[in-house]
C-alpha atoms as a PDB file:
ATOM      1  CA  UNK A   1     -21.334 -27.997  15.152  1.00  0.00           C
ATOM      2  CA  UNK A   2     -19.199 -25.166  14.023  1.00  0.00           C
ATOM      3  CA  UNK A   3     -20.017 -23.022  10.971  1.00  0.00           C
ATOM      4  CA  UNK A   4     -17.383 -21.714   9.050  1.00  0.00           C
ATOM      5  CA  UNK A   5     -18.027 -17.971   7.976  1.00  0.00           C
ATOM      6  CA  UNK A   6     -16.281 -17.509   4.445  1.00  0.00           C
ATOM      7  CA  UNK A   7     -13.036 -14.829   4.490  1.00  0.00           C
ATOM      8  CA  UNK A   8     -14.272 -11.478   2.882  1.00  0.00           C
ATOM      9  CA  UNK A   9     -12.352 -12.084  -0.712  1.00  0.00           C
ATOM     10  CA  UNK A  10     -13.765 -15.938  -1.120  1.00  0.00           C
ATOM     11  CA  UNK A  11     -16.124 -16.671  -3.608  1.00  0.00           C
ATOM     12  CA  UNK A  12     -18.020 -20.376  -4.392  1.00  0.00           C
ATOM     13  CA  UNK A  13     -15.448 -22.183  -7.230  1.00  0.00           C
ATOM     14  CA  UNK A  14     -18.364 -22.566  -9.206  1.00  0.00           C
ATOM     15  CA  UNK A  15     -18.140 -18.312  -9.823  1.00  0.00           C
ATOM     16  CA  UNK A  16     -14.786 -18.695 -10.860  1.00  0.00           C
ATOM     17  CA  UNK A  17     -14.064 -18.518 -15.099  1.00  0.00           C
ATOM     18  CA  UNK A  18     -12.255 -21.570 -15.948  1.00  0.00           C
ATOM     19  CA  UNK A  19      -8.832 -20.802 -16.770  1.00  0.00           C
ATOM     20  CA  UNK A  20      -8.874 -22.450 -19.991  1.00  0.00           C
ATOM     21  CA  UNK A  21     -11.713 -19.790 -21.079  1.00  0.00           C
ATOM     22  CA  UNK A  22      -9.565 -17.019 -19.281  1.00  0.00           C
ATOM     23  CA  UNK A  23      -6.713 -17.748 -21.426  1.00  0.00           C
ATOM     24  CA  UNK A  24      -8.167 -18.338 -24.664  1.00  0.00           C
ATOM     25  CA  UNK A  25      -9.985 -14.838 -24.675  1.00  0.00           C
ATOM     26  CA  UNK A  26      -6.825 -13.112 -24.312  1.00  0.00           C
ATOM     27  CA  UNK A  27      -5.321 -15.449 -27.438  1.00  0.00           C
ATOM     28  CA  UNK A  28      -8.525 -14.399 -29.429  1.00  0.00           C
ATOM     29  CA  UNK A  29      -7.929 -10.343 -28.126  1.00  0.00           C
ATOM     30  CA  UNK A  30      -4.361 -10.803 -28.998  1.00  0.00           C
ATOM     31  CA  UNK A  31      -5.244 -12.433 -32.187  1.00  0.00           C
ATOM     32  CA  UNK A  32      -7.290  -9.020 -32.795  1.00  0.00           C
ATOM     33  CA  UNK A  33      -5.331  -6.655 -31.806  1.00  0.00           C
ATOM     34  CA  UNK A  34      -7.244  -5.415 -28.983  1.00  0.00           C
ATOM     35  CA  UNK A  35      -4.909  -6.499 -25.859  1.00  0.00           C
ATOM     36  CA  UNK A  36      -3.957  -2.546 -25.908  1.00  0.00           C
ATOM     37  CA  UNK A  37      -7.378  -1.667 -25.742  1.00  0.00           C
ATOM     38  CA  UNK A  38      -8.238  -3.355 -22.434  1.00  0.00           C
ATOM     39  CA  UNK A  39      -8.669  -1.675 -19.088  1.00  0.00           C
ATOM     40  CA  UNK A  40      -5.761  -2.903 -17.447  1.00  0.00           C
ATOM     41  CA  UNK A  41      -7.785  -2.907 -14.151  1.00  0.00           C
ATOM     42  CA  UNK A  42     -10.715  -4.803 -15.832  1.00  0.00           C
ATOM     43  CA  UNK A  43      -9.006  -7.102 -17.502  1.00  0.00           C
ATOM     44  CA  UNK A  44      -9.200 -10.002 -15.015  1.00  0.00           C
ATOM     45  CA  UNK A  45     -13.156 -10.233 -15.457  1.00  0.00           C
ATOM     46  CA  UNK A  46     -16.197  -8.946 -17.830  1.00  0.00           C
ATOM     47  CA  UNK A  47     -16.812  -6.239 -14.613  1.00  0.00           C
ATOM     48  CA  UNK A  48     -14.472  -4.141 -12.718  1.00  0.00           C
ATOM     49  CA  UNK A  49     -13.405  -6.177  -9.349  1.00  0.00           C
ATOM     50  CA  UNK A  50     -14.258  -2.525  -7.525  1.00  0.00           C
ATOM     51  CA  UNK A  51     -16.191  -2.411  -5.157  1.00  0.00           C
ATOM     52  CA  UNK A  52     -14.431  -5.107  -3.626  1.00  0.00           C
ATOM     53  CA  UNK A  53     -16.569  -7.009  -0.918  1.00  0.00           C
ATOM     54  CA  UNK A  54     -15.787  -5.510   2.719  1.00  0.00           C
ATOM     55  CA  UNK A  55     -14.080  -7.277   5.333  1.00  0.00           C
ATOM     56  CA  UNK A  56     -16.446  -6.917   8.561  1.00  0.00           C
ATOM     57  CA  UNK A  57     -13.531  -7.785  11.024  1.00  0.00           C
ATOM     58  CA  UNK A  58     -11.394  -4.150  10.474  1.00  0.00           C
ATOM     59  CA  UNK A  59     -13.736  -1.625  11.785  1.00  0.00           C
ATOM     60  CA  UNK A  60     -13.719   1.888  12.588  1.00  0.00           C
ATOM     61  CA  UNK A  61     -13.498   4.142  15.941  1.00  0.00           C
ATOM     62  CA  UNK A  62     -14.758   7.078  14.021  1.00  0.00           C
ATOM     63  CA  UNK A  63     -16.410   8.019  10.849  1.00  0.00           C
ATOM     64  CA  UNK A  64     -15.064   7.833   6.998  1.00  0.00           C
ATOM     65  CA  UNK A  65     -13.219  10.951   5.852  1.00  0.00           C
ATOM     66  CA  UNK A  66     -14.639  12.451   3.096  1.00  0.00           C
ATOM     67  CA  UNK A  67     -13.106  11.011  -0.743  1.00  0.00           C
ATOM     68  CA  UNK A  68     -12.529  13.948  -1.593  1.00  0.00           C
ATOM     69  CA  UNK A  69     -10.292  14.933   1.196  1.00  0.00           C
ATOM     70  CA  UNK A  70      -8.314  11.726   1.293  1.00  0.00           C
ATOM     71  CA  UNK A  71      -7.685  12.145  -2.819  1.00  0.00           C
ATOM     72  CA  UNK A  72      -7.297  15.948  -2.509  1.00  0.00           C
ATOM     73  CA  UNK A  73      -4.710  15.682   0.551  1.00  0.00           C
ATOM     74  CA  UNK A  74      -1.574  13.897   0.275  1.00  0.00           C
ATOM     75  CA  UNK A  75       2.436  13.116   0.997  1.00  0.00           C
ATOM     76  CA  UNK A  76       3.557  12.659  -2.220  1.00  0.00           C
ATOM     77  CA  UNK A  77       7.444  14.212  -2.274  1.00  0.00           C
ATOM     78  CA  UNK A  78       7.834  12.973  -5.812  1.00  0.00           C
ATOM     79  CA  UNK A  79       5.062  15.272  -6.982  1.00  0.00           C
ATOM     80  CA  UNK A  80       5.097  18.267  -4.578  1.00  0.00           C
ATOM     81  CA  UNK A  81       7.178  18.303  -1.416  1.00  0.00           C
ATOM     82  CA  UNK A  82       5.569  21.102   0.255  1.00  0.00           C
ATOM     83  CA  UNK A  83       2.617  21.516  -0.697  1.00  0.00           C
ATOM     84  CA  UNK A  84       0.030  18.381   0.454  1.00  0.00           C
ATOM     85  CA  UNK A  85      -3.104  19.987  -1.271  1.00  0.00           C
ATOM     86  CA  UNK A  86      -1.274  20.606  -4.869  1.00  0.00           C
ATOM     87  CA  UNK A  87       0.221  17.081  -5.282  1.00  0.00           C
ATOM     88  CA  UNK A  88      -3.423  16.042  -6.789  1.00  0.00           C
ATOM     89  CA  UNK A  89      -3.126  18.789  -9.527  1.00  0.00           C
ATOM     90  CA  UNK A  90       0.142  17.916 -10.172  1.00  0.00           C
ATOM     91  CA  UNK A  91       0.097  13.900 -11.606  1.00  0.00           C
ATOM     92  CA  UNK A  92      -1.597  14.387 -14.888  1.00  0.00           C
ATOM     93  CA  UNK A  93       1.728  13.854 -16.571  1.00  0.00           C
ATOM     94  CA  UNK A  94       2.247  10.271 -14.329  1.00  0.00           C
ATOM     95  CA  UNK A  95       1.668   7.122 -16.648  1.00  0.00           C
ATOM     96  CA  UNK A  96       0.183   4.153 -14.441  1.00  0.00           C
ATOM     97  CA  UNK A  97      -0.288   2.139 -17.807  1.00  0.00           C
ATOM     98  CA  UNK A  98       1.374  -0.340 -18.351  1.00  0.00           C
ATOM     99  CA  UNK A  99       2.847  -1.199 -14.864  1.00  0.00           C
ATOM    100  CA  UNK A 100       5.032  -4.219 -13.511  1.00  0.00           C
ATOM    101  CA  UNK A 101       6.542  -4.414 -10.198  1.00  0.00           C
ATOM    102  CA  UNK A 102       9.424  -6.924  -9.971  1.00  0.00           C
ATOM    103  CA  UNK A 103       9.670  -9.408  -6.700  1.00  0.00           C
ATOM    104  CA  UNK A 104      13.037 -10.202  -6.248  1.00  0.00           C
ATOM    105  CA  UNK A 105      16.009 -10.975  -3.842  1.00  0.00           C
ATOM    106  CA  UNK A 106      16.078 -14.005  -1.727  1.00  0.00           C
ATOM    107  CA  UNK A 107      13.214 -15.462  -3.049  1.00  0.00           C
ATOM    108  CA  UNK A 108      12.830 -18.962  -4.824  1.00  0.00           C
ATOM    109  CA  UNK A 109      10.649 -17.416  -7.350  1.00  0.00           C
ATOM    110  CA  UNK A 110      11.035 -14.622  -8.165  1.00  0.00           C
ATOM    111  CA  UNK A 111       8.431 -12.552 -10.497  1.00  0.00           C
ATOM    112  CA  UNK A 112       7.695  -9.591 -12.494  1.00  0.00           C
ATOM    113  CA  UNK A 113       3.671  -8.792 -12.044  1.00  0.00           C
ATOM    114  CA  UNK A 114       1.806  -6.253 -14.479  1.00  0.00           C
ATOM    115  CA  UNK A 115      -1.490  -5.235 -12.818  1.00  0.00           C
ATOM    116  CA  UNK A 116      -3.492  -7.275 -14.553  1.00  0.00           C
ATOM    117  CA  UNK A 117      -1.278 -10.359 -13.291  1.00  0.00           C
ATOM    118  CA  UNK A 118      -1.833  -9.151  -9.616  1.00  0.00           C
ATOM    119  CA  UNK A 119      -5.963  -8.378  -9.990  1.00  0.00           C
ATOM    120  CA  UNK A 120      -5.860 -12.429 -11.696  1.00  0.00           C
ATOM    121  CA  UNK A 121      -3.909 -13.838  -8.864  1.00  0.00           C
ATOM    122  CA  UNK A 122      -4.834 -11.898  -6.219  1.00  0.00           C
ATOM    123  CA  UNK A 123      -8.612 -11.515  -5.185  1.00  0.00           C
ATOM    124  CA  UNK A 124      -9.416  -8.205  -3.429  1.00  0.00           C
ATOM    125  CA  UNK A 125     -11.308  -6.939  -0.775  1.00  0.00           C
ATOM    126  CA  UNK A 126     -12.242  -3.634   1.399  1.00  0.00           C
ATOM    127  CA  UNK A 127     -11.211  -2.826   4.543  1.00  0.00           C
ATOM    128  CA  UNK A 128     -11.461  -0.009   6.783  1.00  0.00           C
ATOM    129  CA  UNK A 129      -8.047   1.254   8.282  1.00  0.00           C
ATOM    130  CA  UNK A 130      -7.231   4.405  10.156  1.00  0.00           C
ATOM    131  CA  UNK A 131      -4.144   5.898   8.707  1.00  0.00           C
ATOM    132  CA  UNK A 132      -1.581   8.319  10.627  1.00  0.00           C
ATOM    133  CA  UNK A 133       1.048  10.908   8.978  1.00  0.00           C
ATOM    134  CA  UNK A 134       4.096  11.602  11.387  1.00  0.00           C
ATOM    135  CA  UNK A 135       2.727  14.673  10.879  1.00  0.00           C
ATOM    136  CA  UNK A 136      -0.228  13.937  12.862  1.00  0.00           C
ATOM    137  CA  UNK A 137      -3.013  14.724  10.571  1.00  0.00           C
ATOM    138  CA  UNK A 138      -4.899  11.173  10.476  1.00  0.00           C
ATOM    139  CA  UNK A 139      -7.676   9.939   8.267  1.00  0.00           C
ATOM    140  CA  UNK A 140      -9.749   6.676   7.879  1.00  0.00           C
ATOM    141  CA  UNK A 141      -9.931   4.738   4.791  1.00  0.00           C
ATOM    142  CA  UNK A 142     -11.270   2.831   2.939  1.00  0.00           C
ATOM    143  CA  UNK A 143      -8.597   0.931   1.336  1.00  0.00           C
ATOM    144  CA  UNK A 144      -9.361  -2.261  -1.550  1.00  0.00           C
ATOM    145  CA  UNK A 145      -6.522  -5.104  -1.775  1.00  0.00           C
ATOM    146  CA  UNK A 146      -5.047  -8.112  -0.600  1.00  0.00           C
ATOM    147  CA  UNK A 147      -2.847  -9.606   2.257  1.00  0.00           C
ATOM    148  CA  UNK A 148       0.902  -8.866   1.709  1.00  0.00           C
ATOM    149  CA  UNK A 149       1.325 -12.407   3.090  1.00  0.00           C
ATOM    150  CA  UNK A 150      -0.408 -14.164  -0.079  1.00  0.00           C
ATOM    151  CA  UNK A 151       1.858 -12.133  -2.748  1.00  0.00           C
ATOM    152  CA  UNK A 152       4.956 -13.330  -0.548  1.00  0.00           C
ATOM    153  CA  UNK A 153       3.893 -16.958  -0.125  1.00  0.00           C
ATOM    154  CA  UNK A 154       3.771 -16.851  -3.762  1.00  0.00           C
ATOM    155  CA  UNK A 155       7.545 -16.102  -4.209  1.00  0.00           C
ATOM    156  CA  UNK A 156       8.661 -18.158  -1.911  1.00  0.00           C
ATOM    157  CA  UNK A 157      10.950 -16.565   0.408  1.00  0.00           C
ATOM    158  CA  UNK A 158      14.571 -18.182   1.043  1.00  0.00           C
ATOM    159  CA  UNK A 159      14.935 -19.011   4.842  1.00  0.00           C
ATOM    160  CA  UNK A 160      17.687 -16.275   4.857  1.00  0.00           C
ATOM    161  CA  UNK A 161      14.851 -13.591   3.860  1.00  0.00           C
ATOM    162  CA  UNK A 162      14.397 -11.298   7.165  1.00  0.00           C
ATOM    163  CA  UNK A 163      13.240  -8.340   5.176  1.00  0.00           C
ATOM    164  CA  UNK A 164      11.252  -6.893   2.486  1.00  0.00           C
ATOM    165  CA  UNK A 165      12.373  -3.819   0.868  1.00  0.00           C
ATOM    166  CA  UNK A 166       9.647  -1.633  -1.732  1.00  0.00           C
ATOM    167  CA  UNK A 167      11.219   1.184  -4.244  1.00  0.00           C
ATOM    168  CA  UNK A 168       8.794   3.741  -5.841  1.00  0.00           C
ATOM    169  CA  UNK A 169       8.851   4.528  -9.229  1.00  0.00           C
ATOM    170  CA  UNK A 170      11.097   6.990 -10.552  1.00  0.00           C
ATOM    171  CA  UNK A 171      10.389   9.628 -12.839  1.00  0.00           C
ATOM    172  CA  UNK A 172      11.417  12.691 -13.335  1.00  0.00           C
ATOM    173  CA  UNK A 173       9.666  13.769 -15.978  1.00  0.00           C
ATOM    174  CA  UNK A 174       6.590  13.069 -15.331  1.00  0.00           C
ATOM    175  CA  UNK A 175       7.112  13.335 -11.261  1.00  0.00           C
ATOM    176  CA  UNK A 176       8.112  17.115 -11.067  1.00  0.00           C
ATOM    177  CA  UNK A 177       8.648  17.278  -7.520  1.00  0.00           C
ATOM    178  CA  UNK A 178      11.913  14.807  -7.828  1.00  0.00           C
ATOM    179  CA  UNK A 179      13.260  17.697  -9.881  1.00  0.00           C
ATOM    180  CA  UNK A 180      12.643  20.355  -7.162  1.00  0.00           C
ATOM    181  CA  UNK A 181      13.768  18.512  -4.654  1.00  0.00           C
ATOM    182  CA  UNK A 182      16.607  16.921  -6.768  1.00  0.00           C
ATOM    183  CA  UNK A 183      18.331  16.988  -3.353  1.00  0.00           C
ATOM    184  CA  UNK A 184      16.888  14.151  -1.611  1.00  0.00           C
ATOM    185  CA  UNK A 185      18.173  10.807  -2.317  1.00  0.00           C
ATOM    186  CA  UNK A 186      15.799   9.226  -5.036  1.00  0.00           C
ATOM    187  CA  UNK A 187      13.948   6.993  -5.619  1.00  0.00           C
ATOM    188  CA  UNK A 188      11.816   6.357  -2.252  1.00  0.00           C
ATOM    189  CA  UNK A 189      12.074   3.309  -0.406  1.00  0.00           C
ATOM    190  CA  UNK A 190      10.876   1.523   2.428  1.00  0.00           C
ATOM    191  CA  UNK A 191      11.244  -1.411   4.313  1.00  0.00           C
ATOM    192  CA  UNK A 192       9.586  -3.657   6.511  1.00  0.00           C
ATOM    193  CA  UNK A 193      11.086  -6.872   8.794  1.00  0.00           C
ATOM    194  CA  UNK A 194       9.755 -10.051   7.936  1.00  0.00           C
ATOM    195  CA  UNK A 195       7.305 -10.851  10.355  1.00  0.00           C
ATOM    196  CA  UNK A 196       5.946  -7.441   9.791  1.00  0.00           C
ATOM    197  CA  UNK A 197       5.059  -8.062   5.885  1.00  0.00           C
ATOM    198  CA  UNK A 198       3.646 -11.249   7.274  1.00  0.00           C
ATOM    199  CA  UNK A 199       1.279  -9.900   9.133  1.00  0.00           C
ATOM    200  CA  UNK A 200      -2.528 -10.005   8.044  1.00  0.00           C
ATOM    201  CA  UNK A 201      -2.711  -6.330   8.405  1.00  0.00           C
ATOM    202  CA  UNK A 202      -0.301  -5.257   5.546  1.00  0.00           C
ATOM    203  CA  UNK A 203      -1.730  -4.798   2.641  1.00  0.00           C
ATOM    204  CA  UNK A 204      -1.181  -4.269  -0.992  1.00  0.00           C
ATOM    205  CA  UNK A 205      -3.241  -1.588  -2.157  1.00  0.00           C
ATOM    206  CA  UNK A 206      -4.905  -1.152  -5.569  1.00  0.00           C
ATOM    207  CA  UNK A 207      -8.040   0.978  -4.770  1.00  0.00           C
ATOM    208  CA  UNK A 208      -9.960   2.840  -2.272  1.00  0.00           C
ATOM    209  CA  UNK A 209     -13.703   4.390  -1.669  1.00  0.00           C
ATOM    210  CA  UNK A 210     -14.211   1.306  -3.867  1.00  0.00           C
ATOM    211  CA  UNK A 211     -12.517   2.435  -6.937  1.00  0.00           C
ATOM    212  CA  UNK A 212      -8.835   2.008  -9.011  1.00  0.00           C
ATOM    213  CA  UNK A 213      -6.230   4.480  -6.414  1.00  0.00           C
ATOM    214  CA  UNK A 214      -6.020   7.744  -8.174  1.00  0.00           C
ATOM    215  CA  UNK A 215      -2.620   8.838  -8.843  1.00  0.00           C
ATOM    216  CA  UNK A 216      -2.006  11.308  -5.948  1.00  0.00           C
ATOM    217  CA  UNK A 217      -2.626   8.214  -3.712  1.00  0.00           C
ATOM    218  CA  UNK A 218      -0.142   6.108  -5.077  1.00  0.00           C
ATOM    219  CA  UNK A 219      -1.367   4.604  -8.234  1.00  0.00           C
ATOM    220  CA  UNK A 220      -0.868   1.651  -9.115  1.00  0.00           C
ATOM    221  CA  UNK A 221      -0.462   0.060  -6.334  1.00  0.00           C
ATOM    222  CA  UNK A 222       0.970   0.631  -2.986  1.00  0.00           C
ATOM    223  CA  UNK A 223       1.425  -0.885   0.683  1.00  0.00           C
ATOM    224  CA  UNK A 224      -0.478   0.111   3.424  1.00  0.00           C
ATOM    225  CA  UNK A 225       0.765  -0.046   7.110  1.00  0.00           C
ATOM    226  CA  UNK A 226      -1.593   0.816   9.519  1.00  0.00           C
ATOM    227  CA  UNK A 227       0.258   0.568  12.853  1.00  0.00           C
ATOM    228  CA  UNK A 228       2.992   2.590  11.427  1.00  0.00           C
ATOM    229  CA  UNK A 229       3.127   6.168  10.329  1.00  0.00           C
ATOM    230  CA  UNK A 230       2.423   6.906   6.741  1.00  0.00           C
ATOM    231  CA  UNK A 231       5.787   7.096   5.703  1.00  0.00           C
ATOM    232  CA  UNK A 232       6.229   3.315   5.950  1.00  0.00           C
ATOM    233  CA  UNK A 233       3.451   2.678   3.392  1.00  0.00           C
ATOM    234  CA  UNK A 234       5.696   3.013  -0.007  1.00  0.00           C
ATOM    235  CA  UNK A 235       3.435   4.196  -2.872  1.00  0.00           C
ATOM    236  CA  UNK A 236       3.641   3.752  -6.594  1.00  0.00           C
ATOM    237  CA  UNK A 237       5.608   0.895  -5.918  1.00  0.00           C
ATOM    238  CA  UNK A 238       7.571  -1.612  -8.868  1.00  0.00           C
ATOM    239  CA  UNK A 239      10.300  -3.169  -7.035  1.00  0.00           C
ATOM    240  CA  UNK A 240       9.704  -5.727  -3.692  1.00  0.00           C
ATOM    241  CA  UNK A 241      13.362  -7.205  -2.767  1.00  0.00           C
ATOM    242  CA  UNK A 242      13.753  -9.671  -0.111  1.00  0.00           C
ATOM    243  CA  UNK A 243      17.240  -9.100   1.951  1.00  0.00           C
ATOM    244  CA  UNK A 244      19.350 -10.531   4.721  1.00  0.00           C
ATOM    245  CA  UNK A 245      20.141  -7.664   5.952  1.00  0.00           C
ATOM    246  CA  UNK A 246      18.027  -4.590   7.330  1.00  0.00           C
ATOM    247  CA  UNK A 247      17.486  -2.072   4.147  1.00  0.00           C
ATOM    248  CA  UNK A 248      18.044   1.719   4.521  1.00  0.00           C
ATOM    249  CA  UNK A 249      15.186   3.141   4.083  1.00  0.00           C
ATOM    250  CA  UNK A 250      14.157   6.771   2.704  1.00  0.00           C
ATOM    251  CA  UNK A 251      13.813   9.187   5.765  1.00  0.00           C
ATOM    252  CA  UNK A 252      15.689   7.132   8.284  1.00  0.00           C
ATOM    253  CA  UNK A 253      18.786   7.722   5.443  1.00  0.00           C
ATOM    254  CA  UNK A 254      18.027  11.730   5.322  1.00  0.00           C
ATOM    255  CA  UNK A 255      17.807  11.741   9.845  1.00  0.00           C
ATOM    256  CA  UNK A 256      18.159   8.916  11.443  1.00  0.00           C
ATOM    257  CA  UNK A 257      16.978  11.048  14.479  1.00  0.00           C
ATOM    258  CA  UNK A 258      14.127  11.513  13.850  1.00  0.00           C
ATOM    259  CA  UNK A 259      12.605   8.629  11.787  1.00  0.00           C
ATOM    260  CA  UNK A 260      13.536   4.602  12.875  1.00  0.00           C
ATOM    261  CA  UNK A 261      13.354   2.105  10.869  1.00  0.00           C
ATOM    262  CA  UNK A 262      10.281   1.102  12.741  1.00  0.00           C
ATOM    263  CA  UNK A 263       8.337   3.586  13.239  1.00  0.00           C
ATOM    264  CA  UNK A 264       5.322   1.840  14.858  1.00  0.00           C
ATOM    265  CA  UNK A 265       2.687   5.224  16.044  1.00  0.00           C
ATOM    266  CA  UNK A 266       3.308   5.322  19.611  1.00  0.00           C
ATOM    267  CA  UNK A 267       2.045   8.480  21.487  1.00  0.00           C
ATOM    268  CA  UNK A 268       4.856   7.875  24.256  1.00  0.00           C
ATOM    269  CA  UNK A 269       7.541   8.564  22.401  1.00  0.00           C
ATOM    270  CA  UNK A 270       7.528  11.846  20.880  1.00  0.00           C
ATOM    271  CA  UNK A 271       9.153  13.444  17.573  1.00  0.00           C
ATOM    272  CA  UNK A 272      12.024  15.238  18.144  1.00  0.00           C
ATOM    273  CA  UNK A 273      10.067  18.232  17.148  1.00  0.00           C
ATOM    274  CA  UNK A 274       6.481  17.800  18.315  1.00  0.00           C
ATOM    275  CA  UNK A 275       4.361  15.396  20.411  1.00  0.00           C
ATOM    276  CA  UNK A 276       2.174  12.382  19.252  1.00  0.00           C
ATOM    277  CA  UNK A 277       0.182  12.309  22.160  1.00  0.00           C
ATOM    278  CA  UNK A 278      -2.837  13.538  19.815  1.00  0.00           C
ATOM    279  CA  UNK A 279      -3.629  13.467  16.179  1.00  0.00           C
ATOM    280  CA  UNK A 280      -5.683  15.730  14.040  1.00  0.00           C
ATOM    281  CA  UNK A 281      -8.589  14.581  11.786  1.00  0.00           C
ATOM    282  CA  UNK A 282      -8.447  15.631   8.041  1.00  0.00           C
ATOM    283  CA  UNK A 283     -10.316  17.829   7.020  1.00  0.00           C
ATOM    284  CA  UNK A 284     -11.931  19.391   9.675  1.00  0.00           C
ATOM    285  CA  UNK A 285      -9.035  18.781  11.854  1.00  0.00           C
ATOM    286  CA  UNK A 286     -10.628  17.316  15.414  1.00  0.00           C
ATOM    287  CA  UNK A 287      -8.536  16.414  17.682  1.00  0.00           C
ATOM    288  CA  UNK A 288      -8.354  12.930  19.200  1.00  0.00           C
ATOM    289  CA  UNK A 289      -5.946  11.031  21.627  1.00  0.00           C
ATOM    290  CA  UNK A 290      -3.352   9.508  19.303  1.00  0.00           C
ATOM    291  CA  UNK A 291      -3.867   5.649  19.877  1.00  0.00           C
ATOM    292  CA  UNK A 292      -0.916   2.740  20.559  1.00  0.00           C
ATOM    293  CA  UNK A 293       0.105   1.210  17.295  1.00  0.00           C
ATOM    294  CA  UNK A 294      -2.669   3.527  15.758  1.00  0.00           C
ATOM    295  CA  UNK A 295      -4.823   1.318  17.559  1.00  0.00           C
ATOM    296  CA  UNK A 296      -4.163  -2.198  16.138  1.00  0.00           C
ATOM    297  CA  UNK A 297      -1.923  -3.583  19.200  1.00  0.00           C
ATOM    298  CA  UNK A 298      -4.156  -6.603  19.143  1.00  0.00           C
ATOM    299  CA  UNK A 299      -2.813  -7.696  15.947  1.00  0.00           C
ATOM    300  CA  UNK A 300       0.579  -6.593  16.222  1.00  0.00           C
ATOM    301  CA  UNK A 301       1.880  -5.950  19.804  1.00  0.00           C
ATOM    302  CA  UNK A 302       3.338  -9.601  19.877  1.00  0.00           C
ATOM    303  CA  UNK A 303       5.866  -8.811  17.452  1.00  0.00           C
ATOM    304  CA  UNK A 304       7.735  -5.741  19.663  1.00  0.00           C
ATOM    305  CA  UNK A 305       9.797  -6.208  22.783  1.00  0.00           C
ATOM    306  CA  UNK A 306       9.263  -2.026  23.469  1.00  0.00           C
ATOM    307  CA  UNK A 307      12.870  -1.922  21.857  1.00  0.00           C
ATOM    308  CA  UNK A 308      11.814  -0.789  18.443  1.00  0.00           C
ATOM    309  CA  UNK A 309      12.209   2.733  17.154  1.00  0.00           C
END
């Protein structure tokens, strides 16, 4: 007799609010006044949804990196370009609240989510991912979310649909790094193929160490990647367009030489400017053997014929 083991983000149906009672207490907040007043990342139950339940089947070659390293350590051009450790200091300005992110493209249906939508829709749970920066500093995370796959199932892609294209928020004012590097060509995108969005690794991101993402992270919500370099994982993210056609992308735009469209971690094929036979552990910066598709070639190694970039 086989027993099923329940998915890390199912719960019994009789733990689900009805949806008639869901409704009608937003009517009655409405009615009050108080819709403004709500948390938008609470709004989905009486309790936060963070901590998420963990999934046990994404585990970890090597221990958590400190919170406060992951938060206080970031790629975040739109804030700070240069300087990794002064992006956190530098999003107080950044309004999260209210946020939508528009699905469009070649979809059937196509959608405009506010967070609150997403945390309804989409139930969330933990997983642990290592995560690698071209750079080759690496960390391991704990990120909270949900399957790319279920948010693009939801659309409906058109058969024509071979990609998925994200665009970060743009914002000047509030993102002062866009102004010192007025240069580059705004706003960030990314993009993935198909069959790569698909897969059960890629993940929409809304929290990690069990809490709402802080801004430096990419708050609201983001994409994480793991067999790719960090780059690949747009943050901040309010547009998802599905395309025929292969979208340009941010960095592979600005030099094409040095970052594919791709971009799977492969410690074979060096950067044009360093090696990524090894990666460096934030914070303390150990050294370890940089792994093949950052170690997740089980899951993903099918969809390559060693052609990719």
């Amino acid at each position: 007799m086989l027993i099923r083991i329940p998915k890390g983000w199912e719960i019994p149906e009789r733990e689900a609010t009805p949806e008639s009672v869901y409704f009608n207490r937003r009517q009655l907040l409405q009615a009050a006044g108080l819709m403004g007043l709500i948390n938008p990342l609470t709004a989905t139950e009486s309790k936060s949804p963070y901590p998420a339940k963990r999934n046990p089947e994404f585990t970890l070659d090597r221990p958590i990196t400190e919170e406060w390293a992951a938060t206080g350590y970031n790629n975040f051009y739109e804030f700070d370009p240069e300087n990794k450790q002064a992006v956190k200091d530098k999003v107080g300005a950044f309004q999260i609240s209210p946020w939508k992110v528009e699905v469009t493209g070649l979809v059937n249906k196509p959608a405009v989510f506010d967070l609150d939508d997403i945390l309804r829709k989409f139930p969330l749970e933990e997983r642990l991912y290592r995560f690698r920066c071209v750079e080759r500093w690496a960390m391991a995370v704990p990120w909270t979310g949900f399957p790319l796959s279920r948010l693009i199932q939801a659309v409906d892609p058109k058969p024509e649909a071979k990609f998925v294209r994200f665009t970060t928020v743009s914002r000047p004012k509030e993102m002062p790094g866009m102004q010192r590097a007025a240069y580059y060509p705004w706003p960030y995108n990314e993009g993935l193929r198909m069959d790569e969005a698909m897969n059960p690794l890629t993940l929409v991101v809304t929290g990690i160490y069990g809490k709402p993402l802080p801004k430096q992270n990419g708050a609201p919500i983001r994409i994480v990647v793991p067999w790719k370099y960090g780059y690949k994982s747009a943050k901040s993210i309010v547009r998802i367009e599905f395309t025929a056609k292969m979208p340009g992308t941010f960095w592979n735009q600005m030099q094409p030489s040095e970052y594919g469209f791709y971009s799977n971690v492969n410690p074979k094929k060096p950067h044009p400017r360093w090696s990524q036979a090894y990666e460096n552990l934030i914070p303390h910066g150990e050294r370890r053997p940089t792994l093949m598709y950052n170690g997740y070639e089980q899951y993903v190694a099918a969809l390559y014929n060693g052609k990719e970039d």
